[in-house]
N, C-alpha and C. Protein backbone atom coordinates (compact mmCIF):
# COMPACT_ATOMS: atom_id res chain seq x y z
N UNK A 1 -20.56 12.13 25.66
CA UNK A 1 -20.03 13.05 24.68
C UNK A 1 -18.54 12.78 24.44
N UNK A 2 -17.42 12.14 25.50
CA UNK A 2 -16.27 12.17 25.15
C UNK A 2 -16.36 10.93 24.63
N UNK A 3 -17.38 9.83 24.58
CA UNK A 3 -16.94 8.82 24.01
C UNK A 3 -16.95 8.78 22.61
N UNK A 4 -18.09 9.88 22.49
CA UNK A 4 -17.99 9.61 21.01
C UNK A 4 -17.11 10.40 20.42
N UNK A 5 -16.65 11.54 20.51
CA UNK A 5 -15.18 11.97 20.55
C UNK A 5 -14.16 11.10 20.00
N UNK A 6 -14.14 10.24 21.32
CA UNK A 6 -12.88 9.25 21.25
C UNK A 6 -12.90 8.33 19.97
N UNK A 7 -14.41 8.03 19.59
CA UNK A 7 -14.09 7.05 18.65
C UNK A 7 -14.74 7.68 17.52
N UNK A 8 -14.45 8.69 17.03
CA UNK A 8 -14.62 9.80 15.99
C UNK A 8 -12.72 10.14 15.72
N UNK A 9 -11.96 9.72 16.29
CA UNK A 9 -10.59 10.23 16.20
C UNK A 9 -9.68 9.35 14.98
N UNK A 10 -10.28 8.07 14.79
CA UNK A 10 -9.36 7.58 13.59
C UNK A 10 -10.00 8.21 12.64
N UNK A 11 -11.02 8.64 12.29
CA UNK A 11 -11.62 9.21 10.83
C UNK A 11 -10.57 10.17 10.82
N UNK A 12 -10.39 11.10 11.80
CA UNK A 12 -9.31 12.28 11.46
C UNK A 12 -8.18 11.88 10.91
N UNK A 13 -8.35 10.93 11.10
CA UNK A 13 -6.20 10.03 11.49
C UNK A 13 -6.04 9.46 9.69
N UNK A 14 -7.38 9.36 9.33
CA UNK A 14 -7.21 8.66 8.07
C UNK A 14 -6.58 10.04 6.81
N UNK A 15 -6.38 10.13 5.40
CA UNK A 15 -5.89 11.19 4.70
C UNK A 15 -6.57 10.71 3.52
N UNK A 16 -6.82 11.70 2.61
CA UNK A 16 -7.15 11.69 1.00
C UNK A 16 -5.67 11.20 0.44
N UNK A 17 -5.82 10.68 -0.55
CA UNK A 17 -4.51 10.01 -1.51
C UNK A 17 -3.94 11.01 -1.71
N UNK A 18 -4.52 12.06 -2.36
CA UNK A 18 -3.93 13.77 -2.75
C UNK A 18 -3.31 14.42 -1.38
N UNK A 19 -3.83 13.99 -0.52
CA UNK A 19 -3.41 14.94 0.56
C UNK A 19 -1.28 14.54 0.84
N UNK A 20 -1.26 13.11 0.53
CA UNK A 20 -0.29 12.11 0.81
C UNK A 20 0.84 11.98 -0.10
N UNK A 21 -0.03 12.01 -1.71
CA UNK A 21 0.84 11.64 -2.79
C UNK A 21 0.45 12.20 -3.67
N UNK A 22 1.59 12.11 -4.64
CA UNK A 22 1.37 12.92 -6.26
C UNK A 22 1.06 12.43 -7.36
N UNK A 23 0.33 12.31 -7.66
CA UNK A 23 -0.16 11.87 -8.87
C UNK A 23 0.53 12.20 -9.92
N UNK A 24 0.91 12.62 -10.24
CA UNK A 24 2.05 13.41 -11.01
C UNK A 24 3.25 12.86 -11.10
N UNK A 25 3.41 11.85 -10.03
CA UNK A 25 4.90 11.51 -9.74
C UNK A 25 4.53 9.99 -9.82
N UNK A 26 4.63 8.93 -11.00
CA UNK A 26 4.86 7.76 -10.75
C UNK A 26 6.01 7.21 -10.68
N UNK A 27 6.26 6.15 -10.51
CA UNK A 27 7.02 5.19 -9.80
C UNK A 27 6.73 4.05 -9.95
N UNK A 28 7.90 3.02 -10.99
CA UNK A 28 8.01 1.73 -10.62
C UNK A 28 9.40 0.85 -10.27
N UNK A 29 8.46 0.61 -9.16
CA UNK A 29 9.45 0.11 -8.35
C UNK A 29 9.49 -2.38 -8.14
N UNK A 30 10.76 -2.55 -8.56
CA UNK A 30 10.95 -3.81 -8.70
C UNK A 30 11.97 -4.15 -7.44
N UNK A 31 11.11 -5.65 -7.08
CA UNK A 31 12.72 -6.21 -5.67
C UNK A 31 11.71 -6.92 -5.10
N UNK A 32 12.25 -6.88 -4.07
CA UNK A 32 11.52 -8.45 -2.86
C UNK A 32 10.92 -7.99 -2.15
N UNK A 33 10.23 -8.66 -1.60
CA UNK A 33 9.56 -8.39 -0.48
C UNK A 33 9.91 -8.67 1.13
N UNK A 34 10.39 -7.40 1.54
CA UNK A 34 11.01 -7.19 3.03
C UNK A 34 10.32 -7.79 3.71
N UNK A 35 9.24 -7.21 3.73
CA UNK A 35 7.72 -7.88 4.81
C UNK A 35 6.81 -7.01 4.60
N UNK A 36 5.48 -7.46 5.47
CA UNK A 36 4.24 -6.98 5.07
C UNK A 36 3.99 -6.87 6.11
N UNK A 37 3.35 -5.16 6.21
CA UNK A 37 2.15 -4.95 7.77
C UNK A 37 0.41 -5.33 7.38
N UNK A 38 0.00 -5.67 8.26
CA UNK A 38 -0.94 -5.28 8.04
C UNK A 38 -1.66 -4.89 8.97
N UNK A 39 -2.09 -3.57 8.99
CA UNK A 39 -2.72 -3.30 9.93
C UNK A 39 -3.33 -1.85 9.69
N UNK A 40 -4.57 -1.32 10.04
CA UNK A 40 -5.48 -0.77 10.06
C UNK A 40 -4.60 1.33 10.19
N UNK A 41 -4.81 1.88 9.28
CA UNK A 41 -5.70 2.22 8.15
C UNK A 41 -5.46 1.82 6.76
N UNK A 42 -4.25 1.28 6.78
CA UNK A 42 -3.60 0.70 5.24
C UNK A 42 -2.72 -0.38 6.15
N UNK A 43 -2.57 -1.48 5.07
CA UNK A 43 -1.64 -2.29 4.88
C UNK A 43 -0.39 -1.69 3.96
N UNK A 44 0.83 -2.00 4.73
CA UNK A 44 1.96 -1.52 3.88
C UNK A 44 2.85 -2.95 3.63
N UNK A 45 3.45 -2.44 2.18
CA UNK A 45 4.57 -3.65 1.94
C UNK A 45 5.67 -2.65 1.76
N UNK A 46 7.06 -3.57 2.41
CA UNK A 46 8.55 -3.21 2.44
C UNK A 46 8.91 -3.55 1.25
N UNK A 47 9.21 -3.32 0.77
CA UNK A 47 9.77 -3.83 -0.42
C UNK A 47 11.99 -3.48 -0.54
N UNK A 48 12.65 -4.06 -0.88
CA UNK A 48 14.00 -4.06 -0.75
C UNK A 48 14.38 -4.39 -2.69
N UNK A 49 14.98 -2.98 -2.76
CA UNK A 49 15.11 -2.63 -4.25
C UNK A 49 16.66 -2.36 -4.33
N UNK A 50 16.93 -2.50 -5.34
CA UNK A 50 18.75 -1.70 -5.61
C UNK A 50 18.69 0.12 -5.16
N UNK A 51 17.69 1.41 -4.73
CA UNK A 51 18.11 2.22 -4.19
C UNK A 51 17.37 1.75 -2.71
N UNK A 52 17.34 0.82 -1.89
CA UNK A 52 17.02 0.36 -0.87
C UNK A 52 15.94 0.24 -0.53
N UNK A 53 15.43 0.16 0.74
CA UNK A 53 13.92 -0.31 1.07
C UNK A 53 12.82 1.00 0.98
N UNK A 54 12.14 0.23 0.23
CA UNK A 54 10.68 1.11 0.01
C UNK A 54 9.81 0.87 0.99
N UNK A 55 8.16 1.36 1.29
CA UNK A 55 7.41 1.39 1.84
C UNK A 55 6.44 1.94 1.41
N UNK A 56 5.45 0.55 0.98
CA UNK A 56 4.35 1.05 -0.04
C UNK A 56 3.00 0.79 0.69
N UNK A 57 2.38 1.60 0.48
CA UNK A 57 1.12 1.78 0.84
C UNK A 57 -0.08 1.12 0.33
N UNK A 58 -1.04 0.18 0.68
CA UNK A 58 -1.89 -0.20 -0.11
C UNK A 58 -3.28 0.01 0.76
N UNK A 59 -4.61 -0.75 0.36
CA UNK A 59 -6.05 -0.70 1.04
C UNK A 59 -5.65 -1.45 2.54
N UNK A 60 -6.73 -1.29 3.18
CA UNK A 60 -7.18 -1.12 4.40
C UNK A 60 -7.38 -3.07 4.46
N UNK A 61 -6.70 -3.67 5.39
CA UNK A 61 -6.77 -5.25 5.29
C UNK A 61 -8.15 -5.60 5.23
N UNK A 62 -8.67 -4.79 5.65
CA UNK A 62 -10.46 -5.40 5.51
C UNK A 62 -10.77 -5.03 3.69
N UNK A 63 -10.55 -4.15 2.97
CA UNK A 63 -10.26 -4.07 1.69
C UNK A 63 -9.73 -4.97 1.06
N UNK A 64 -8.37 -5.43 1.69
CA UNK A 64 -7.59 -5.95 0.81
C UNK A 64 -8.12 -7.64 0.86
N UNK A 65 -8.56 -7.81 1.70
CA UNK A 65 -9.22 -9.42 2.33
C UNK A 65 -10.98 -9.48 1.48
N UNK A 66 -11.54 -8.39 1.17
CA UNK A 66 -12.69 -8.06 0.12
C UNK A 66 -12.61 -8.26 -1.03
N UNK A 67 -11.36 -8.23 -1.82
CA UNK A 67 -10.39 -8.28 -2.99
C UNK A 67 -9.59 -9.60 -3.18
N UNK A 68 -9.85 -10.55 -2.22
CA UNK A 68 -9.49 -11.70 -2.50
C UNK A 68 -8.16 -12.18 -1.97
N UNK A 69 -7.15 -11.16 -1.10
CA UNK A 69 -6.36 -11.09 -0.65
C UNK A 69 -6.28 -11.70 0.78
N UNK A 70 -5.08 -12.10 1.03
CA UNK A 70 -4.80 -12.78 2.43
C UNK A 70 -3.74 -12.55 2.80
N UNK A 71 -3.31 -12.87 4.25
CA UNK A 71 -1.75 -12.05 4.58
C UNK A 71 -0.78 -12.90 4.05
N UNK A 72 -1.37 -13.78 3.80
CA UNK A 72 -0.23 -15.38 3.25
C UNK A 72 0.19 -15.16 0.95
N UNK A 73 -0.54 -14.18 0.46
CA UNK A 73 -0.02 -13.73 -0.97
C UNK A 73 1.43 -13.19 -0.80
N UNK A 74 1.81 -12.44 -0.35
CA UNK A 74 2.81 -12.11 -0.56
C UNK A 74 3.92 -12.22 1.15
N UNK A 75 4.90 -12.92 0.85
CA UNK A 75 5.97 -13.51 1.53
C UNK A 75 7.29 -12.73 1.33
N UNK A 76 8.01 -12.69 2.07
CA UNK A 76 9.47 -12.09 2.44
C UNK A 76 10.18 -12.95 1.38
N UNK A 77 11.41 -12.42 0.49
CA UNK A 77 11.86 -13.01 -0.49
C UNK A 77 11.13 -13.00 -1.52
N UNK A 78 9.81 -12.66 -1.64
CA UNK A 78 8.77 -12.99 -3.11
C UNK A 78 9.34 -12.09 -4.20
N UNK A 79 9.38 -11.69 -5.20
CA UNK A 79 10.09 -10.97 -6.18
C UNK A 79 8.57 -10.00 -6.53
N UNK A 80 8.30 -8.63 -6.47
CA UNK A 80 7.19 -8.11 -6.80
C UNK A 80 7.74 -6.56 -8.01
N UNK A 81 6.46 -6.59 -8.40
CA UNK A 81 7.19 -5.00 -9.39
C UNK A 81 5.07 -4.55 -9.04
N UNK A 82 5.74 -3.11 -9.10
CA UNK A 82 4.52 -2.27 -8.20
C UNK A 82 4.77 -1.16 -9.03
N UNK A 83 3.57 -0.92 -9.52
CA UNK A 83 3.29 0.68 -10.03
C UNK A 83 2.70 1.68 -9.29
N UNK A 84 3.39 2.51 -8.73
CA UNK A 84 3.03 3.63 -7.50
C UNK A 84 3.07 4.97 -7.75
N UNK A 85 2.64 5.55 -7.08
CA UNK A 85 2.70 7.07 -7.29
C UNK A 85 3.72 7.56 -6.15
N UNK A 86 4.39 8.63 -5.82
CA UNK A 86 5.16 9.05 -4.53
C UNK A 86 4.41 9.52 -4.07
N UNK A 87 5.26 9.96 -2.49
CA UNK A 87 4.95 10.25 -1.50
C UNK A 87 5.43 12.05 -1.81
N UNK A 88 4.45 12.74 -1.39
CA UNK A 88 4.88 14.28 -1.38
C UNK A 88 6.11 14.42 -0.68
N UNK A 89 6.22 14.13 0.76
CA UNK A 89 7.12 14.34 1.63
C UNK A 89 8.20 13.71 2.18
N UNK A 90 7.78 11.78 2.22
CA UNK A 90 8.26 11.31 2.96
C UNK A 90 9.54 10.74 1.80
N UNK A 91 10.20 10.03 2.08
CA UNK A 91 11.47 10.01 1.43
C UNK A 91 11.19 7.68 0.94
N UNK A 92 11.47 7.79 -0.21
CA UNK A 92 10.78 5.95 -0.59
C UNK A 92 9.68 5.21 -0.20
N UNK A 93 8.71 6.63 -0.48
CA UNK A 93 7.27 6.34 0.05
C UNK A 93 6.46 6.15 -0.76
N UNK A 94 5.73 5.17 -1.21
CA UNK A 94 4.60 5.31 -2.60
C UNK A 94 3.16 4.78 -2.01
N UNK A 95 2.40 4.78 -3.19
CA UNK A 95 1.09 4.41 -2.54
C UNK A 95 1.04 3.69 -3.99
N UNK A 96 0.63 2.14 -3.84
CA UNK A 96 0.50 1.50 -5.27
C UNK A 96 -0.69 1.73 -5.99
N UNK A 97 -0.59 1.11 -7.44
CA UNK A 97 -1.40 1.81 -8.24
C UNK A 97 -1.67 -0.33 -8.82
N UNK A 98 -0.61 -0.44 -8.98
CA UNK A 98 -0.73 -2.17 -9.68
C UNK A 98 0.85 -3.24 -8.58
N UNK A 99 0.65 -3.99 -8.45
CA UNK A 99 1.31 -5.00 -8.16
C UNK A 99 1.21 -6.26 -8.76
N UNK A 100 2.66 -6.60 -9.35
CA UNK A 100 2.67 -8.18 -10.03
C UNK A 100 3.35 -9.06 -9.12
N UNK A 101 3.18 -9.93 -9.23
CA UNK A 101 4.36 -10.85 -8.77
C UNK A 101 4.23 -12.37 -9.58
N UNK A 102 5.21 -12.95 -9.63
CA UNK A 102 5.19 -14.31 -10.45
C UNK A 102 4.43 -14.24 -11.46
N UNK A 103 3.98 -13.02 -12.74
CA UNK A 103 3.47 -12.94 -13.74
C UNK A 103 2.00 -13.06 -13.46
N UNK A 104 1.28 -12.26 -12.33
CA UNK A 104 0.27 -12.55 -11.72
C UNK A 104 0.07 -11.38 -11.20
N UNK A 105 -1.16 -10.77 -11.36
CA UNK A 105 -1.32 -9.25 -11.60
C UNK A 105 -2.20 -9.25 -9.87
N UNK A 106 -1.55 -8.70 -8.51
CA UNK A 106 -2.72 -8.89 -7.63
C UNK A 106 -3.08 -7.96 -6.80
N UNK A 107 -3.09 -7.01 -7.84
CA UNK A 107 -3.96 -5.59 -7.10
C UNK A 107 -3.96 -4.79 -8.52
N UNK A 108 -4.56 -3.67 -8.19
CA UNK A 108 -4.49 -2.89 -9.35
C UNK A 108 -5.66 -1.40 -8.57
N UNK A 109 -5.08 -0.20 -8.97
CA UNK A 109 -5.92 0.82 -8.97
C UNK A 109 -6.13 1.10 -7.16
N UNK A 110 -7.47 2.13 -7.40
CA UNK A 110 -7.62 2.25 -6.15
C UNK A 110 -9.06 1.57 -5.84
N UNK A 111 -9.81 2.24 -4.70
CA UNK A 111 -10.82 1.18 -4.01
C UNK A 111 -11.41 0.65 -4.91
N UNK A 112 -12.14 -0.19 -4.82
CA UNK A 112 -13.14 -0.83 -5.38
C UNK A 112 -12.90 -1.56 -6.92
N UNK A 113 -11.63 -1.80 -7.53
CA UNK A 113 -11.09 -2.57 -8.15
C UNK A 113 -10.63 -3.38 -8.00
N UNK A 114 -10.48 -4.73 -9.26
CA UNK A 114 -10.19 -5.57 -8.64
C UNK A 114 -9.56 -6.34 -10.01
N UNK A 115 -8.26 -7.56 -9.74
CA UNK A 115 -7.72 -7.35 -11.25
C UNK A 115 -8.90 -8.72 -11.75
């Protein structure tokens, strides 16, 4: 019984987009790319803009690797522009909606899209 407990605990850990961000509130945001996490429940990109470093939210690396993606697309120094929504709370927080880079469209929307 506690095991399954235990591994019933990231479902909690995960959030609805609404719960996180506003839809209401977009955001585009242009600059480089700080670096990239990737790691499990979202992959995030840093991004380093003229009001400073962002932290954007995208799919789940097993998503984003479903979508044609690899950790090697986007590089530190890459020049990206991202259409995001904010973060309710947190302060240069978005969750993307589209990402370009080099005139090359490589995300877009939420799950199950694909550009």
């Amino acid at each position: 019984m506690k095991l399954a407990f235990l591994l019933s605990l990231p479902l909690f850990a995960h959030h609805s987009l609404t719960a996180e961000f506003d839809l209401d509130r977009p955001v585009t945001l242009e600059g480089t790319v700080a670096r990239v996490e990737w790691m499990n429940p979202h992959a995030w990109i840093h991004v380093q803009t003229d009001s400073g470093e962002w932290a954007v939210e995208v799919g789940s690396p097993s998503e984003l690797i479903r979508r044609g993606w690899s950790r090697r697309d986007l590089k530190q120094g890459d020049h990206i522009t991202i259409q995001a929504i904010l973060a309710k709370k947190l302060p240069r927080t978005a969750n993307a909606r589209s990402i370009t880079s080099g005139g090359k469209r490589l995300f877009y929307g939420d799950r199950g899209q694909t550009p």
